[in-house]
N, C-alpha and C. Protein backbone atom coordinates (compact mmCIF):
# COMPACT_ATOMS: atom_id res chain seq x y z
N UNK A 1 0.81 -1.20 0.00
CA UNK A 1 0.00 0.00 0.00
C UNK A 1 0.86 1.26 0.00
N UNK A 2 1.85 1.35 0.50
CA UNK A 2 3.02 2.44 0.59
C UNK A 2 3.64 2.37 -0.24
N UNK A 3 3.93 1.35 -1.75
CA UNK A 3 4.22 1.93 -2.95
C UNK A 3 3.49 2.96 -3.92
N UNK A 4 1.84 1.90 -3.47
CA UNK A 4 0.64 3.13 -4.29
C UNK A 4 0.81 4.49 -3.85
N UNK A 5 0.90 4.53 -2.41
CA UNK A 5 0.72 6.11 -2.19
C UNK A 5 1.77 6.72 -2.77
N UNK A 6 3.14 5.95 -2.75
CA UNK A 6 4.71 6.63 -3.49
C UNK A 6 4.48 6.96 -4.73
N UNK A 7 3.34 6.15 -5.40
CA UNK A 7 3.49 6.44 -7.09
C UNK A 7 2.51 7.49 -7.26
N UNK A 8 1.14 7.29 -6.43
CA UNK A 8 0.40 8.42 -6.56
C UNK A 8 0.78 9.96 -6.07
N UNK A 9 2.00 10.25 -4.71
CA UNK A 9 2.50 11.19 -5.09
C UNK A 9 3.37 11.52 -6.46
N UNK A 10 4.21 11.03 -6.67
CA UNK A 10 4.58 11.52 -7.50
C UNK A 10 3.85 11.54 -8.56
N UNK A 11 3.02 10.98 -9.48
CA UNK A 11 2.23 11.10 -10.12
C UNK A 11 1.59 12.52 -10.16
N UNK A 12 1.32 12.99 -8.54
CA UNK A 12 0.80 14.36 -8.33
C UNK A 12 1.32 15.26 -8.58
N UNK A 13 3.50 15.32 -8.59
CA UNK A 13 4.16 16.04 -8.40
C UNK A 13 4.66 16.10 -9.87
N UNK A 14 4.35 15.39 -10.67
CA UNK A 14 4.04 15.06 -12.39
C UNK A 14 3.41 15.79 -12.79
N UNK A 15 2.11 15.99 -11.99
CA UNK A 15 0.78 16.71 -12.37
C UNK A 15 0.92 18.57 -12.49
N UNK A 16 1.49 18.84 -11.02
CA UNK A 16 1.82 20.06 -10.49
C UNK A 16 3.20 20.85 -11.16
N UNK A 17 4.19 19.96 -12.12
CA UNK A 17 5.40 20.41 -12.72
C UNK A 17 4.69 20.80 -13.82
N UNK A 18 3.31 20.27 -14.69
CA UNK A 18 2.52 19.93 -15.90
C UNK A 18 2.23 21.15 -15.55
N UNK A 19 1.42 21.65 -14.79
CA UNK A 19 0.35 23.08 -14.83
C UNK A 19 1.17 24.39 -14.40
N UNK A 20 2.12 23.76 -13.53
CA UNK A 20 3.34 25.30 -13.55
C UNK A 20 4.03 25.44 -14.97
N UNK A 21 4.27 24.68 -15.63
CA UNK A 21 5.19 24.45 -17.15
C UNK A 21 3.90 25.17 -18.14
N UNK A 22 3.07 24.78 -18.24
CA UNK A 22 1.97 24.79 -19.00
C UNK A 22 1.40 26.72 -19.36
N UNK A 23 1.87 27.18 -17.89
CA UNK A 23 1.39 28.85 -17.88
C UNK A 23 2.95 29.80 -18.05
N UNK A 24 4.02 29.13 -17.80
CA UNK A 24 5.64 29.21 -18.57
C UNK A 24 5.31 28.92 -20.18
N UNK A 25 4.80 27.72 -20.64
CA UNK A 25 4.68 27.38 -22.21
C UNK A 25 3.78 27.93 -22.99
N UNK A 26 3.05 28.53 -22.46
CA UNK A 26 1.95 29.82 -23.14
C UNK A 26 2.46 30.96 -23.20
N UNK A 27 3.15 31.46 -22.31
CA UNK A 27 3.67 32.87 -22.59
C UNK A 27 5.30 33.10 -23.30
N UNK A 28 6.01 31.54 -23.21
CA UNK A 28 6.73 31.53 -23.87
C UNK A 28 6.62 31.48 -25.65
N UNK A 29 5.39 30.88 -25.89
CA UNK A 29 4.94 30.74 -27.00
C UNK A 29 4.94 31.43 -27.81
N UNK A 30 3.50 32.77 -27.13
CA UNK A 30 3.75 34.25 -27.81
C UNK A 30 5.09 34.68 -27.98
N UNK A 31 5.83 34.61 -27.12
CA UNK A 31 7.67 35.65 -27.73
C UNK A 31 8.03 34.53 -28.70
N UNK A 32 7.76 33.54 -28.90
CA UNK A 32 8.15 32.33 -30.05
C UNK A 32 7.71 32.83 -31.25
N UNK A 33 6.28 33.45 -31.29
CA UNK A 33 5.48 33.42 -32.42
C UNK A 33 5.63 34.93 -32.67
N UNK A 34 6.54 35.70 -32.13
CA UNK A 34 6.94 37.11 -32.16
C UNK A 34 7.94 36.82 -33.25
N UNK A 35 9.08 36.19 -32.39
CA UNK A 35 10.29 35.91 -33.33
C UNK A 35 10.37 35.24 -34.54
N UNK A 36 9.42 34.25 -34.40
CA UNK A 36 9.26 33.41 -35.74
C UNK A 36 8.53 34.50 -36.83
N UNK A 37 7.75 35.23 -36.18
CA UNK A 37 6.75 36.30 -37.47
C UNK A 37 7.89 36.85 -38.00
N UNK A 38 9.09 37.41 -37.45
CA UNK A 38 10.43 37.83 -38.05
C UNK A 38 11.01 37.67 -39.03
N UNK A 39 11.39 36.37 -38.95
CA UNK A 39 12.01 35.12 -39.52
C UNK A 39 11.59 34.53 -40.80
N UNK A 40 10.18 33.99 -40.62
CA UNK A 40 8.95 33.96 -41.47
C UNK A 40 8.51 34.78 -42.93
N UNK A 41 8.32 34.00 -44.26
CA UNK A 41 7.89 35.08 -45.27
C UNK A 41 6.88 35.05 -44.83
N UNK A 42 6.13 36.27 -45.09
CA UNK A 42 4.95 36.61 -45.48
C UNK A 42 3.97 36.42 -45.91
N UNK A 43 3.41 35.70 -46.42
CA UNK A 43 2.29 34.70 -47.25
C UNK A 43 1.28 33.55 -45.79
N UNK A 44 -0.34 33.88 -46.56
CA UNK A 44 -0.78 33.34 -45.96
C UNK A 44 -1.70 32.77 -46.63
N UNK A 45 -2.74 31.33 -46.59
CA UNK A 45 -3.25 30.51 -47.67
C UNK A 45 -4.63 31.57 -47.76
N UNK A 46 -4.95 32.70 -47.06
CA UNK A 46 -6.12 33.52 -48.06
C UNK A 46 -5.75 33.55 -49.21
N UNK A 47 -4.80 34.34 -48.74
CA UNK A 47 -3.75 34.90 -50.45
C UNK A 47 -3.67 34.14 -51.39
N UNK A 48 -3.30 32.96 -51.05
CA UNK A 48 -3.55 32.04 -51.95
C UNK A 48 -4.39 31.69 -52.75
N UNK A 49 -5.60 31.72 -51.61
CA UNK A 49 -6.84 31.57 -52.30
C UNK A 49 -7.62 32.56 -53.38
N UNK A 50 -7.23 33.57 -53.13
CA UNK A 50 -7.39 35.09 -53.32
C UNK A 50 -6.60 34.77 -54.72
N UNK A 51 -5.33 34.61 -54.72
CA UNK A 51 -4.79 34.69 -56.17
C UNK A 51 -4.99 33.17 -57.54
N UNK A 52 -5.72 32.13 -56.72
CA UNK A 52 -6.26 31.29 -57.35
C UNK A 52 -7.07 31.51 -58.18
N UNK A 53 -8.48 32.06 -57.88
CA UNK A 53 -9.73 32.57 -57.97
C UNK A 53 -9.25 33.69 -59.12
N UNK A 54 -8.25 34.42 -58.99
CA UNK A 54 -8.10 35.39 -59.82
C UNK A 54 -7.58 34.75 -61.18
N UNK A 55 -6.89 34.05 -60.91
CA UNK A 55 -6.47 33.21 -62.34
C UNK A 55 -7.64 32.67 -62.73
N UNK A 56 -8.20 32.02 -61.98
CA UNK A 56 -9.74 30.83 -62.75
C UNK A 56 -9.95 32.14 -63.40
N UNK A 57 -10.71 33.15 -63.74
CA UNK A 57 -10.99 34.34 -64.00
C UNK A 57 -9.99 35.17 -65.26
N UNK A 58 -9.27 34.59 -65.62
CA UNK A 58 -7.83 35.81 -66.52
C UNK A 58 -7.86 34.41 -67.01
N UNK A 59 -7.23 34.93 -68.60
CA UNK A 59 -5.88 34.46 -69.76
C UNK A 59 -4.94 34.34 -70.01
N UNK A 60 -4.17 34.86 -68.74
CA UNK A 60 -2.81 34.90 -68.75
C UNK A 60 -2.35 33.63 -67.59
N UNK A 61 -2.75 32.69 -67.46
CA UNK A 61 -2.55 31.97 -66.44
C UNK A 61 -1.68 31.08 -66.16
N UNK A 62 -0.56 30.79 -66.95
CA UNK A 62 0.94 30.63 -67.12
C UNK A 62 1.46 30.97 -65.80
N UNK A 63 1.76 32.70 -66.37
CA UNK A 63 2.24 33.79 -65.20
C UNK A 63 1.90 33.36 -63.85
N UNK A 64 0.43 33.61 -63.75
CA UNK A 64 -0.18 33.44 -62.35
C UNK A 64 -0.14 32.65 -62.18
N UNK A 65 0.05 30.92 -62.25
CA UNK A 65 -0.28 30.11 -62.18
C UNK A 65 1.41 29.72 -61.12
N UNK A 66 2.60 30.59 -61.74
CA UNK A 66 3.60 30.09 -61.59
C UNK A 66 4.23 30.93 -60.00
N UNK A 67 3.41 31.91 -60.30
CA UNK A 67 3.78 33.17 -58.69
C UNK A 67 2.85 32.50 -57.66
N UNK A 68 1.67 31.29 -58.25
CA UNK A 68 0.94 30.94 -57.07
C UNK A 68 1.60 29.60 -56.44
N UNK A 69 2.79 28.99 -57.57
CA UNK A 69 3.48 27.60 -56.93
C UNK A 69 4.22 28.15 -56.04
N UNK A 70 5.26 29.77 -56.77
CA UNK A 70 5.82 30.09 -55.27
C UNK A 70 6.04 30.45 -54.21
N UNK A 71 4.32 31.28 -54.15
CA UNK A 71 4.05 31.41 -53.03
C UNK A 71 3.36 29.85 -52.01
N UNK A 72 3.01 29.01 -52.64
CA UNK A 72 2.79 27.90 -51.86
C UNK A 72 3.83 27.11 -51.37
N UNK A 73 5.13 27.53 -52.24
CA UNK A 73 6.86 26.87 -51.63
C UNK A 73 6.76 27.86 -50.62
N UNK A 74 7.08 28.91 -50.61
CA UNK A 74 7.25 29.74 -49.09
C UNK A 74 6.47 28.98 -47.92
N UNK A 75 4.80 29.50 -48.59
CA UNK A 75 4.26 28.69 -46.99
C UNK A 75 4.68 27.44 -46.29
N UNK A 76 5.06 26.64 -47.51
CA UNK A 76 5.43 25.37 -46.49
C UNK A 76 6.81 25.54 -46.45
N UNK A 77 7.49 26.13 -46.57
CA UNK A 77 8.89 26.39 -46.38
C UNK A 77 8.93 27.37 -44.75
N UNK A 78 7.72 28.12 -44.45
CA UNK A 78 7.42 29.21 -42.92
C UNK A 78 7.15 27.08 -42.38
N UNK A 79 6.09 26.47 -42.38
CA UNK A 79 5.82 25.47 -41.62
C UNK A 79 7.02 24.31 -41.31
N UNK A 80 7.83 24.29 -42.45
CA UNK A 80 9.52 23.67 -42.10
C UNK A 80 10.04 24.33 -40.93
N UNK A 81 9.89 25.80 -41.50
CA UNK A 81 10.96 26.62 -40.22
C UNK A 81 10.41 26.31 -38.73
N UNK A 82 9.27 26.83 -39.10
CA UNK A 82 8.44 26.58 -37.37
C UNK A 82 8.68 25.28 -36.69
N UNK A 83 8.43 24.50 -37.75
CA UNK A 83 8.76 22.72 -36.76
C UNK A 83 10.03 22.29 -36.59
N UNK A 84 10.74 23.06 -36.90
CA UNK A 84 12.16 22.44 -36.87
C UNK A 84 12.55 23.64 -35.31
N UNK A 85 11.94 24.84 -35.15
CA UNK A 85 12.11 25.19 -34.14
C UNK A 85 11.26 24.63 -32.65
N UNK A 86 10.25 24.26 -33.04
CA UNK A 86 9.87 24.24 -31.91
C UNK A 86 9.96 22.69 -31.42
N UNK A 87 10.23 21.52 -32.37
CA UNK A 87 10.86 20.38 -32.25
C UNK A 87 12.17 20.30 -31.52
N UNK A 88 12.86 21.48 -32.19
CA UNK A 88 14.10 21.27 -30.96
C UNK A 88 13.82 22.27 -29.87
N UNK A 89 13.24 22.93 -29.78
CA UNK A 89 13.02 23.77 -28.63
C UNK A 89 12.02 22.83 -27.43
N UNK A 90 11.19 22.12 -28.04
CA UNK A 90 10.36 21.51 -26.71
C UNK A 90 11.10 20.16 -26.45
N UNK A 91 12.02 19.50 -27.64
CA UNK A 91 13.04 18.45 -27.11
C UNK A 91 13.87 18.38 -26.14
N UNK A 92 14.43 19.82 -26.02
CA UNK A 92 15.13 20.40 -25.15
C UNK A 92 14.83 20.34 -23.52
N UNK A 93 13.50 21.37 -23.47
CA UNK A 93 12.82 21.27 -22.90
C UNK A 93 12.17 20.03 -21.84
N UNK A 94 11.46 19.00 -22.70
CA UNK A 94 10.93 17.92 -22.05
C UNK A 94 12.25 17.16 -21.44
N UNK A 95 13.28 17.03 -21.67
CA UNK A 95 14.67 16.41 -21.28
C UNK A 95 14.94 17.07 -20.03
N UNK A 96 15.06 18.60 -19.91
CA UNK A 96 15.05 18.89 -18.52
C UNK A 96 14.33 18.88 -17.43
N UNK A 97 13.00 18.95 -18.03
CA UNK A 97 11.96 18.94 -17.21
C UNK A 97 11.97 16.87 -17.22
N UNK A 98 12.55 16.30 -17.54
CA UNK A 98 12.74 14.64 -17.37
C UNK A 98 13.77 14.27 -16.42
N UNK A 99 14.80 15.27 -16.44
CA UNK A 99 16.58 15.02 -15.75
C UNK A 99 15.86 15.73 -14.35
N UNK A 100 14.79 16.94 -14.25
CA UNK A 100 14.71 17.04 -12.84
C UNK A 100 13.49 16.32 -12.28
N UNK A 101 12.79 15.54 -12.73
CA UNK A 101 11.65 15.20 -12.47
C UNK A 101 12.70 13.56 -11.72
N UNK A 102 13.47 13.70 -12.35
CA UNK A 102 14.15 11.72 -11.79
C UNK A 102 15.16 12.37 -10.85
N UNK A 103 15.21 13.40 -10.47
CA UNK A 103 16.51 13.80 -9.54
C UNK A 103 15.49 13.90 -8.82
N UNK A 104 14.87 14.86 -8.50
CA UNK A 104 13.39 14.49 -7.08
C UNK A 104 13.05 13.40 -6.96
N UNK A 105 12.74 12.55 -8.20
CA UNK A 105 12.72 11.08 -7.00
C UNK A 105 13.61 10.26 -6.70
N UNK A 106 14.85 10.59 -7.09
CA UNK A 106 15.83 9.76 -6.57
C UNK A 106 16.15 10.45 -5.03
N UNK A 107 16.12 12.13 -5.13
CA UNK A 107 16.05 12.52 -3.21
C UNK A 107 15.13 12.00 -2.77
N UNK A 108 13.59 11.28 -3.01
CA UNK A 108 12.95 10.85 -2.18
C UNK A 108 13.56 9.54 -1.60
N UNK A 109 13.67 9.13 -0.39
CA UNK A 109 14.10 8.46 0.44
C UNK A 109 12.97 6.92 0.23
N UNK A 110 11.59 7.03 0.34
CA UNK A 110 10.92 6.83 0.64
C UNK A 110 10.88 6.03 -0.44
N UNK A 111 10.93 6.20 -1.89
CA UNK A 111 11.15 5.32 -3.18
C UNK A 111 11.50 4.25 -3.36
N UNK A 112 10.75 3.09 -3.61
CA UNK A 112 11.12 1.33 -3.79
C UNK A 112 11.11 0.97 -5.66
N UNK A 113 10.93 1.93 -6.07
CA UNK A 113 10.26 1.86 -7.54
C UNK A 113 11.06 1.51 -8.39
């Protein structure tokens, strides 16, 4: 019975690192999505849509047809950038918040686990 309660604290103290991290990972986010808007071209899939619609519509659709492939390389070229940052940024992350989460229970005394 004194392992359950060992696992259900910590389990709790799992819980309580989760919701302090969680109001840190929201406001870290926004200055993320500050810096990345920086970084980031410009283009967004309205536009896209917006310059689609305009070709269905025109004769010249070669031209347009070819400024709308590269604006659709950018966008997914902004969604490369973003995941490659925040993949290593929360990798990072979850590793420390893992290296101190096993150092607290290795100070617990009380641990058979």
């Amino acid at each position: 019975m004194e392992n359950t309660d060992n696992i259900y604290k910590k389990l709790d103290m799992l819980g309580k690192i989760y919701e302090f991290r969680q109001d840190d990972f929201e406001a870290e986010n926004r200055k993320d999505r500050k810096a990345l808007s920086k970084i980031s071209n410009e283009i967004d899939i309205e536009e896209i849509e917006e310059r689609i619609n305009e070709v269905l519509n025109k004769k010249e659709q070669i031209k347009e047809a070819k400024d709308i492939i590269e604006k659709i390389q950018l966008l997914a070229e902004n969604y490369e950038i973003q995941i490659a940052y925040y993949s290593q940024k929360n990798y990072k992350r979850g590793f420390k918040d893992a290296i101190c989460l096993y150092t607290q229970c290795l100070k617990d005394d009380n641990t058979n686990i």
